[in-house]
Each structure stands twice: as C-alpha cells, then as structure tokens.
Protein backbone atom coordinates (compact mmCIF):
# COMPACT_ATOMS: atom_id res chain seq x y z
CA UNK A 1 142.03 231.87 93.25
CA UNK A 2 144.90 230.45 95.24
CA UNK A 3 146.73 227.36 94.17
CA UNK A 4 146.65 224.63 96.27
CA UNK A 5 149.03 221.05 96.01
CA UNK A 6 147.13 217.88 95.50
CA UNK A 7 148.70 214.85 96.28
CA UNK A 8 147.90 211.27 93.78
CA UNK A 9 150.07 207.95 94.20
CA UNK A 10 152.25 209.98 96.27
CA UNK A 11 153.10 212.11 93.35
CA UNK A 12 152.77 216.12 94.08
CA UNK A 13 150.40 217.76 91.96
CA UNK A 14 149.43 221.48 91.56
CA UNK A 15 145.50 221.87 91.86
CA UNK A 16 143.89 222.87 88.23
CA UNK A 17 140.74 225.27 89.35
CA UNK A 18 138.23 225.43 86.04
CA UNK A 19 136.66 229.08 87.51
CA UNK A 20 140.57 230.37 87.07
CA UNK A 21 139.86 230.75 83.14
CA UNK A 22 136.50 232.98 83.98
CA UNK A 23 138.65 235.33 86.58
CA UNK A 24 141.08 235.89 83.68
CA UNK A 25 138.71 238.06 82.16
CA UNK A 26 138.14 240.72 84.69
CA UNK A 27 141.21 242.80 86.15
CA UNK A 28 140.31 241.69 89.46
CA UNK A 29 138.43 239.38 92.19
CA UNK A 30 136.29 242.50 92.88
CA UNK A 31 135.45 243.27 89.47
CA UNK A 32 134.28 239.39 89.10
CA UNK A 33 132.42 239.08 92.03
CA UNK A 34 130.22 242.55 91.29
CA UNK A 35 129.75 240.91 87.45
CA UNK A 36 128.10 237.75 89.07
CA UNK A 37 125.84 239.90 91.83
CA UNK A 38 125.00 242.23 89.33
CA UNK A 39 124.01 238.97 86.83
CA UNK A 40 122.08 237.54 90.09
CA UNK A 41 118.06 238.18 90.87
CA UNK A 42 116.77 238.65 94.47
CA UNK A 43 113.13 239.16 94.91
CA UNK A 44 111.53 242.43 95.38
CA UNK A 45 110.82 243.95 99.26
CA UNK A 46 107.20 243.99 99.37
CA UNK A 47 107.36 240.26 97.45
CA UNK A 48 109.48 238.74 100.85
CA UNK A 49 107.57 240.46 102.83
CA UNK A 50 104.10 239.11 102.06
CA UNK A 51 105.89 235.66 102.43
CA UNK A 52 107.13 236.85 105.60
CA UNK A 53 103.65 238.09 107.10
CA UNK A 54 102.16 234.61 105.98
CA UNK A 55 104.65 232.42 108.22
CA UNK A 56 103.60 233.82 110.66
CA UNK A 57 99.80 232.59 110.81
CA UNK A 58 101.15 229.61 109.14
CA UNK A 59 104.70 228.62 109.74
CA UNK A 60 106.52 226.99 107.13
CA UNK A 61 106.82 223.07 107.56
CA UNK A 62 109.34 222.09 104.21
CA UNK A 63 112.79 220.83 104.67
CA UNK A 64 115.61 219.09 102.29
CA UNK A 65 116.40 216.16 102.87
CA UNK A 66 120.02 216.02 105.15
CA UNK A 67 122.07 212.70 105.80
CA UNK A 68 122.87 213.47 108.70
CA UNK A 69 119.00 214.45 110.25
CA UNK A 70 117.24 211.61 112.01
CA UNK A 71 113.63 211.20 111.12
CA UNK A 72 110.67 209.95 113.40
CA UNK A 73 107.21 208.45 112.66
CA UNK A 74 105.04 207.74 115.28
CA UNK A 75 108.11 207.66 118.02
CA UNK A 76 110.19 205.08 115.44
CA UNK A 77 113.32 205.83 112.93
CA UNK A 78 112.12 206.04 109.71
CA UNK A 79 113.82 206.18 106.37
CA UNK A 80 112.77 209.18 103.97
CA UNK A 81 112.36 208.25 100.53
CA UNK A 82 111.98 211.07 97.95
CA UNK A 83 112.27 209.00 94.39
CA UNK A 84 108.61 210.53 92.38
CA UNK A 85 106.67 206.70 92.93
CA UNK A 86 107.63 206.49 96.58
CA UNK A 87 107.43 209.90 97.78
CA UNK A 88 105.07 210.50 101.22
CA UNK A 89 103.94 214.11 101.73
CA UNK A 90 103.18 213.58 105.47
CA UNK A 91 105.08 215.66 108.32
CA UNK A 92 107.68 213.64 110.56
CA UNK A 93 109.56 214.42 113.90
CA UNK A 94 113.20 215.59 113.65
CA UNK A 95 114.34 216.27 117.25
CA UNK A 96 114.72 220.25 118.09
CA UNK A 97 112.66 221.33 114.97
CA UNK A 98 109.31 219.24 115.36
CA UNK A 99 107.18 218.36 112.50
CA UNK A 100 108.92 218.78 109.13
CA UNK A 101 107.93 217.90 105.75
CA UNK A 102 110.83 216.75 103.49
CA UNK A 103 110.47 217.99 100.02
CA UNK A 104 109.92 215.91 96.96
CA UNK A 105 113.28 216.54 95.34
CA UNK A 106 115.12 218.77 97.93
CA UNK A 107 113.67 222.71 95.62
CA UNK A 108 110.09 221.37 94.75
CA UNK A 109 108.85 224.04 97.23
CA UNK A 110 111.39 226.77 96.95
CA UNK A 111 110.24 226.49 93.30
CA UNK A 112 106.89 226.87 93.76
CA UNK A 113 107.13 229.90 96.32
CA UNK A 114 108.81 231.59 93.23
CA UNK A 115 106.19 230.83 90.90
CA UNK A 116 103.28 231.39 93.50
CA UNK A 117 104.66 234.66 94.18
CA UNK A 118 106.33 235.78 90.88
CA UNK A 119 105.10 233.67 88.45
CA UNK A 120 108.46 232.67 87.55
CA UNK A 121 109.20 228.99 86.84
CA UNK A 122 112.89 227.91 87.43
CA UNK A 123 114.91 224.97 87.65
CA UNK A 124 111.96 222.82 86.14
CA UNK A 125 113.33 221.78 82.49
CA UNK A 126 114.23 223.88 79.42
CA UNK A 127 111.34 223.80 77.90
CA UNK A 128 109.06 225.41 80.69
CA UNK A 129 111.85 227.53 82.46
CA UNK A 130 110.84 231.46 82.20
CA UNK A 131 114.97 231.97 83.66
CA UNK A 132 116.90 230.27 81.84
CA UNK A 133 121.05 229.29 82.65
CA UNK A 134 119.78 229.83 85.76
CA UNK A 135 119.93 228.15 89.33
CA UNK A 136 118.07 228.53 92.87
CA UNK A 137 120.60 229.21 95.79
CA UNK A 138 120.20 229.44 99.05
CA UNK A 139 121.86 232.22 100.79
CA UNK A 140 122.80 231.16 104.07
CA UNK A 141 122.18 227.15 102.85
CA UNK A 142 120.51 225.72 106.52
CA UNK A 143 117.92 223.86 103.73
CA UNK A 144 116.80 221.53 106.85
CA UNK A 145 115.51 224.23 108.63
CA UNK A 146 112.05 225.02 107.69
CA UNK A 147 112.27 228.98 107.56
CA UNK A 148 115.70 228.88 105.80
CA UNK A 149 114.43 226.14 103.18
CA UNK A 150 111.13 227.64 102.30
CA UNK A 151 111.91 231.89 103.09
CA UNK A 152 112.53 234.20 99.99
CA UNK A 153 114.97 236.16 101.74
CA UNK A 154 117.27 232.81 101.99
CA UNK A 155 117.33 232.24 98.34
CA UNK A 156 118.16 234.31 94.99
CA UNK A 157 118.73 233.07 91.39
CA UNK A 158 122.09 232.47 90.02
CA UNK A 159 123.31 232.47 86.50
CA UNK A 160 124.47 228.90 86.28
CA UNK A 161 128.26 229.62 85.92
CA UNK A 162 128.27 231.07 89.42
CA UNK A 163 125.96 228.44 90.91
CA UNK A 164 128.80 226.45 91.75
CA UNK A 165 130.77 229.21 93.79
CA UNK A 166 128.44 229.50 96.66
CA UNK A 167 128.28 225.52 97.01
CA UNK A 168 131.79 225.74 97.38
CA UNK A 169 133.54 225.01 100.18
CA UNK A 170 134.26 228.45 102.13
CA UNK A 171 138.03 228.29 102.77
CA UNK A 172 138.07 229.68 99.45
CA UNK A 173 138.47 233.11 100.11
CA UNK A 174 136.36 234.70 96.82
CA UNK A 175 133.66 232.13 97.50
CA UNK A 176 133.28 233.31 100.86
CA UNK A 177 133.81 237.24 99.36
CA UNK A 178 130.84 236.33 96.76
CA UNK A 179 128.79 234.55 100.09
CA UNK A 180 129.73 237.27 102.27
CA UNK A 181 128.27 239.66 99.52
CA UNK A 182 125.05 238.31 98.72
CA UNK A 183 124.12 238.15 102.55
CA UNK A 184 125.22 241.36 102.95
CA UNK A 185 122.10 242.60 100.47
CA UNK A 186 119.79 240.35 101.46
CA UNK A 187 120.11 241.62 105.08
CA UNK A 188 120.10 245.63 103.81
CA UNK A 189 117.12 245.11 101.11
CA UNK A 190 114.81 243.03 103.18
CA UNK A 191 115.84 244.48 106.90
CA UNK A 192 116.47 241.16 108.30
CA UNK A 193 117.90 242.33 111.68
CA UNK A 194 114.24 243.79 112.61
CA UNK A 195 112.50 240.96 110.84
CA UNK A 196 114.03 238.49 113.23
CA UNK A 197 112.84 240.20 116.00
CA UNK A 198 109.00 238.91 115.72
CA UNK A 199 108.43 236.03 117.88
CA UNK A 200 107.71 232.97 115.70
CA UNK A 201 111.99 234.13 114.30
CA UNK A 202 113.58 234.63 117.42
CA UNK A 203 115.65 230.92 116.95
CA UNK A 204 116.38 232.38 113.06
CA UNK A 205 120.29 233.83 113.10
CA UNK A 206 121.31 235.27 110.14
CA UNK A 207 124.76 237.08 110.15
CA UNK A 208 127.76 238.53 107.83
CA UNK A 209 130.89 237.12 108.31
CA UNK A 210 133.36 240.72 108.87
CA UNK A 211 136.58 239.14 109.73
CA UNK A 212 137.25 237.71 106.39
CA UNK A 213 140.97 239.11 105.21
CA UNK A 214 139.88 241.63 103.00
CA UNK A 215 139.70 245.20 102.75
CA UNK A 216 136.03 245.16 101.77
CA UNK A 217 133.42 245.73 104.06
CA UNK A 218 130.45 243.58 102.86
CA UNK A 219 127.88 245.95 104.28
CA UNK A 220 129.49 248.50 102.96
CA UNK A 221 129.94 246.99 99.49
CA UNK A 222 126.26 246.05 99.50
CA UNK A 223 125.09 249.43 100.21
CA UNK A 224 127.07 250.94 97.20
CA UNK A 225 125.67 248.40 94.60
CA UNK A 226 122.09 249.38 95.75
CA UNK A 227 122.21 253.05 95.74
CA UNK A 228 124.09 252.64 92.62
CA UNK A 229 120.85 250.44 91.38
CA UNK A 230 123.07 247.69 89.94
CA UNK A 231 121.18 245.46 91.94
CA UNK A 232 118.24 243.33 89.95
CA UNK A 233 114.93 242.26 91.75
CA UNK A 234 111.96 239.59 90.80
CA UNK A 235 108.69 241.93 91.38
CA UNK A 236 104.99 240.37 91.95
CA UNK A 237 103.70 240.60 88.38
CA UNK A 238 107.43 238.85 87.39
CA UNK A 239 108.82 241.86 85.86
CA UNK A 240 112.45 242.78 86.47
CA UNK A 241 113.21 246.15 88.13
CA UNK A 242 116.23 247.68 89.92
CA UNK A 243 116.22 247.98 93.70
CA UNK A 244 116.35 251.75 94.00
CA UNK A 245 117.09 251.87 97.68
CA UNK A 246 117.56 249.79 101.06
CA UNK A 247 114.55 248.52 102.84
CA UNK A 248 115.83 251.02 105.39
CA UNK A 249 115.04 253.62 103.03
CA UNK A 250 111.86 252.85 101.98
CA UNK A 251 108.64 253.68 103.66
CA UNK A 252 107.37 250.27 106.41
CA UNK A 253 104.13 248.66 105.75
CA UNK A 254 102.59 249.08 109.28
CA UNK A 255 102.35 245.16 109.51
CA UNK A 256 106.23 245.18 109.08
CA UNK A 257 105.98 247.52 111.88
CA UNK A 258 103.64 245.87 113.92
CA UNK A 259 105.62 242.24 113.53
CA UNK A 260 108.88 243.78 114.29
CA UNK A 261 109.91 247.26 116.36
CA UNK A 262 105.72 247.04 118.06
CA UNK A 263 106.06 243.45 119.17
CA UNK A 264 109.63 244.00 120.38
CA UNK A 265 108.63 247.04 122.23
CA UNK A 266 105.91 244.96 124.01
CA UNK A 267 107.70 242.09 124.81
CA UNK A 268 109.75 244.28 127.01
CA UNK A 269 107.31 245.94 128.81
CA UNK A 270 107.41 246.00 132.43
CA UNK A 271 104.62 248.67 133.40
CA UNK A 272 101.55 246.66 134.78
CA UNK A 273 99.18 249.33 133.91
CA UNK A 274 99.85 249.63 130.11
CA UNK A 275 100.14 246.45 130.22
CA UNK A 276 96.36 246.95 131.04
CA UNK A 277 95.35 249.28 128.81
CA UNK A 278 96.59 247.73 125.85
CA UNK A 279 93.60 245.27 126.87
CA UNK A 280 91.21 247.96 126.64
CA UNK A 281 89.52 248.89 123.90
CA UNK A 282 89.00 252.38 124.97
CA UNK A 283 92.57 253.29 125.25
CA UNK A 284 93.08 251.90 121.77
CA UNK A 285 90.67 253.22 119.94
CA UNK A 286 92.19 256.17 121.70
CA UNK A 287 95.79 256.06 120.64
CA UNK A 288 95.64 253.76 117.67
CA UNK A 289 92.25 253.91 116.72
CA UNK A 290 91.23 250.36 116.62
CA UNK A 291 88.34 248.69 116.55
CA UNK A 292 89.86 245.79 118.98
CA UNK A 293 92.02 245.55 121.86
CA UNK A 294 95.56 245.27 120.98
CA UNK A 295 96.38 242.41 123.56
CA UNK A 296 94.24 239.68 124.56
CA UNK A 297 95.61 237.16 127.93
CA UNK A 298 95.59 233.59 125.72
CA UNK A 299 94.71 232.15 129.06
CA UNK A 300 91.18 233.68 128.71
CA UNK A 301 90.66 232.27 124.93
CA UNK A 302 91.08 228.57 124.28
CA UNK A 303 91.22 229.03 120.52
CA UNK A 304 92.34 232.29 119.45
CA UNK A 305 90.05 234.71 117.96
CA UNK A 306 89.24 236.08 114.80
CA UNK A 307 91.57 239.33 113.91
CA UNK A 308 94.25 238.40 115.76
CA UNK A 309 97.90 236.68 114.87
CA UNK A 310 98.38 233.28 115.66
CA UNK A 311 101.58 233.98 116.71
CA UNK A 312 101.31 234.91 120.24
CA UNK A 313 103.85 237.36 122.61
CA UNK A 314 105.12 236.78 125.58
CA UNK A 315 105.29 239.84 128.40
CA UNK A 316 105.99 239.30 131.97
CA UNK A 317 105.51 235.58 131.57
CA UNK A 318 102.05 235.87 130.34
CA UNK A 319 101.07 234.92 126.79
CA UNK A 320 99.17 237.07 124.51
CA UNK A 321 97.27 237.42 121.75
CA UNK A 322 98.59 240.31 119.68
CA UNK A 323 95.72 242.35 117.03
CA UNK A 324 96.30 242.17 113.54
CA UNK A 325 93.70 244.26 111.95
CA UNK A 326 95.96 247.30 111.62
CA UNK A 327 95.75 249.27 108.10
CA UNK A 328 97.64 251.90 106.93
CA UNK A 329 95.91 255.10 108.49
CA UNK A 330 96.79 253.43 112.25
CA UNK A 331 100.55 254.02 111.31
CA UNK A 332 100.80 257.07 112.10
CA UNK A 333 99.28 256.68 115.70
CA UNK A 334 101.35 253.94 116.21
CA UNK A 335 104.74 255.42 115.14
CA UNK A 336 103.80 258.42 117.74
CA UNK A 337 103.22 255.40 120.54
CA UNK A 338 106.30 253.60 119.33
CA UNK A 339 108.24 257.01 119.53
CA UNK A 340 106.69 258.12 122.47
CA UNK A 341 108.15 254.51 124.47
CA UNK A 342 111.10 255.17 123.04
CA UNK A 343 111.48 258.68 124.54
CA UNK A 344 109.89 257.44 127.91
CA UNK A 345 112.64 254.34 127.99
CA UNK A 346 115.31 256.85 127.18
CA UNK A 347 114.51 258.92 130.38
CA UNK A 348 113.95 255.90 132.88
CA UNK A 349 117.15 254.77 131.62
CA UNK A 350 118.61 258.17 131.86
CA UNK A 351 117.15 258.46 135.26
CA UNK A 352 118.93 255.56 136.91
C-alpha cells in the first residue's frame, strides 16, 4: 500500500499500515487481492434469486441504523434506540424511503436471511457460528437502504483478516481494487443489470467503478475467476460449491424472465391493441398458454387479485397488474414473444 505522512505535535511521521505485513507474502497486489476473493463466499444464483422474487410481493422494510438519517413517528423526531431491553420493532418514516424498520443490532436481519436461506449461522458467537473467522460485508455498503441492507446480492462473507479492507476508506487504491472486484462478480453471477430492471428496483443503482488507475478491468477480472471456478458459493442445503459459470451463462428461471427482459418489454409498449390483447385471455392462452390474462387495468380491481404480482407496471400511464402464474413449460412461448418484439422493434426502428 502507499505510504502516507502523519503529522502528531507537529512532528512528521511516516504512516505504519498493519495489512503491509500480509501483502509481504504474495509477489503482488493482484496476487493478494485474488487470495482474499478466492477465501470469500457469495451465495449461490438460484439462492439470490428466490430472495429476489420474494421482494417483490413483499418488499424489504430493514435498515441499519445511520447518524446521519432522521427518523419520524407519527409526524415527530424520534430517537432510535437499538440496546437488546429497549429495542422497538415497529416501522418509522425516514423522508425519501418511507417506512423502515431499523435493525436490532445493525446485521440481526442480514443474519437471519443467511440462515433462513442457507442454514448458515454467522457473526452470532463462537460457539454457534457454522463460518467461523468470518464476517458479513456488504458489497456496495448503502445499509440504510432497505434493498441494499436486507438483499443477498449486496452482501458476501469475508474471512475476518480482509473484513477490514472493504470498510476502508476508498482512496486506498487496493481497497477500492478488492471493492471494485467483488462488485464486479456479484453483478456477472447474479445478472444485476437485468434484475434492476423490474419495477419495484428501478431507484436500486448498482455500478463498477472503471476509471480506477489500474490496468485491470474488474469485469474482466471477474469473468476469469468464474470460468476458472475459483469462485466459492453458499448453496440452499448450505453446502459449498464452485460457481461454474456466469448467471449469463446459465439457463433463466422464466420468473427471472418474466420480472426482468418481459416487464421491461411491456413497460415500453406503445401499440394500443396489444396492449389489449395482453388483457385477453384468448390471446394468451394463445401465445403463452395461460390460464389468466397477462395484464389486468389496477383501476378495475381495488385489491389485487389472486395470481398476480403485487408489484404493478406502468404502460402508457396506466397501471397494471402483471400475471405471475407462469411455470416452466410457458418459457418457451414467451422467449418466442419476447424475441418476436424484439425483431418487430428492430424493424420500426429500422424503418424510421
């Protein structure tokens, strides 16, 4: 790492850095950084992805605690406390996020997704840990934002003597490097760029940063540890496995499809009449062989109905109810109609 002068009592000092006695070890930055990631444990694809499909019914509500967040009760300031005896478990107001809950001790939930989902207990005392030397970080850190707090893409496990790097601050160059890194796989193995595209994560931005001074490009670099299957993932049943290839690789559930490229697709339709006949169930037991319409105006259903995602679409203005009974023998019907758009867009644009 690069030395930096401290000042005391007016007396010059050179900065002592305790990570420089781990870097001596490895004939490189490089080298280092790929010993940490390849010591590191993301969560398996279809593991985030179930989380994923959840929020959307039911949007995550957890945050950590941040000095510098106001909190409201009933329109007044409050103070949150989150010592064990004191702690209150009901939502409060924080101005351009709405109702929150702040977690007990600022992981209490992030540790219990991994458990409910892996059955892995972390960060919870020796004596119960399953991952031991180990510590819960947060990719892209944004903790008091609900989907970045709670969302298994956002977090991975860290052998202890790394934790520290990514809480350091970034103008370190091989903490940004090791940052820069672990975003970069977390965007390739869970295909965060059409993720974000559903509806209910338009407002979530998750980025790499590429102008950091280095000749390695992170995407890049992240590619090459995955094919390579030096990457390590947390499956359902807990087991450990090696992430064999990218999430662009692997075959889509069709609810990844539906919640992504589909609802993208529709929110930029502008012809009136398929508009239409996505509303009729004829047509869609037609072309996607469903039992139910695809799209149903919210206008005309005050609560919505059974079968169908709670988080709505917008096209032309108009909100809509959007079908989620889809199983896997309606992808390929819906990959032709997703193709076929595709083709049809192509030529108006073509056309013009």
């Amino acid at each position: 790492m690069a030395k930096k002068n401290g000042q005391s009592n007016n007396v010059k000092l050179e900065i002592i850095d305790g990570f420089d006695g781990f870097l001596e070890l490895f004939k490189s930055e490089e080298e280092a950084i790929e010993f940490i990631v390849k010591h590191t444990y993301f969560f398996h694809p279809d593991v985030v992805n179930k989380q994923f499909e959840s929020f959307i019914n039911m949007p995550p509500k957890y945050v950590r605690k941040s000095s510098g967040t106001d909190y409201y009760k009933d329109g007044k300031k409050i103070e949150i406390i989150t010592s064990k005896n004191l702690y209150n478990s009901s939502p409060v107001f924080v101005k351009g996020k709405g109702e929150v809950i702040v977690d007990r001790d600022g992981n209490k939930n992030v540790r219990d997704e991994i458990k409910n989902r892996t059955h892995h207990i972390v960060s919870e005392g020796r004596s119960r840990n399953t991952m031991k030397n180990f510590m819960i970080t947060h990719i892209w850190g944004k903790t008091d934002d609900p989907y970045f707090f709670s969302s298994m893409w956002n977090f991975c496990i860290t052998p202890l003597y790394a934790a520290a790097l990514t809480d350091k601050d970034d103008s370190d160059c091989f903490c940004r490097q090791l940052k820069n890194l672990l975003k970069a796989i977390a965007m390739e193995i869970y295909n965060l760029s059409e993720k974000m595209n559903a509806n209910a994560f338009k407002s979530v931005k998750v980025s790499i940063d590429n102008k950091l001074n280095t000749d390695k490009d992170p995407s890049k670099w992240a590619k090459k540890l995955i094919r390579n299957n030096e990457i390590n993932v947390i499956n359902e049943n807990g087991s450990i496995s090696k992430i064999k290839q990218t999430n662009n690789d692997q075959p889509k559930r069709v609810s990844t499809i539906v919640n992504g490229e589909f609802r993208n697709i529709l929110g930029r339709l502008e012809d009136d009449d398929l508009i239409k006949k996505l509303q009729d169930i004829e047509y869609c037991k037609r072309n996607f062989s469903l039992s139910y319409c695809i799209l149903i105006p919210k206008e005309k259903k005050e609560k919505r109905p059974k079968y169908y995602y709670k988080d709505i679409i917008i096209i032309k203005d108009i909100k809509y109810y959007l079908c989620q009974e889809w199983k896997p023998y309606h992808k390929k019907k819906l990959n032709a109609w997703i193709s076929n758009q595709k083709e049809t867009s192509k030529l108006r644009i073509e056309a013009l």
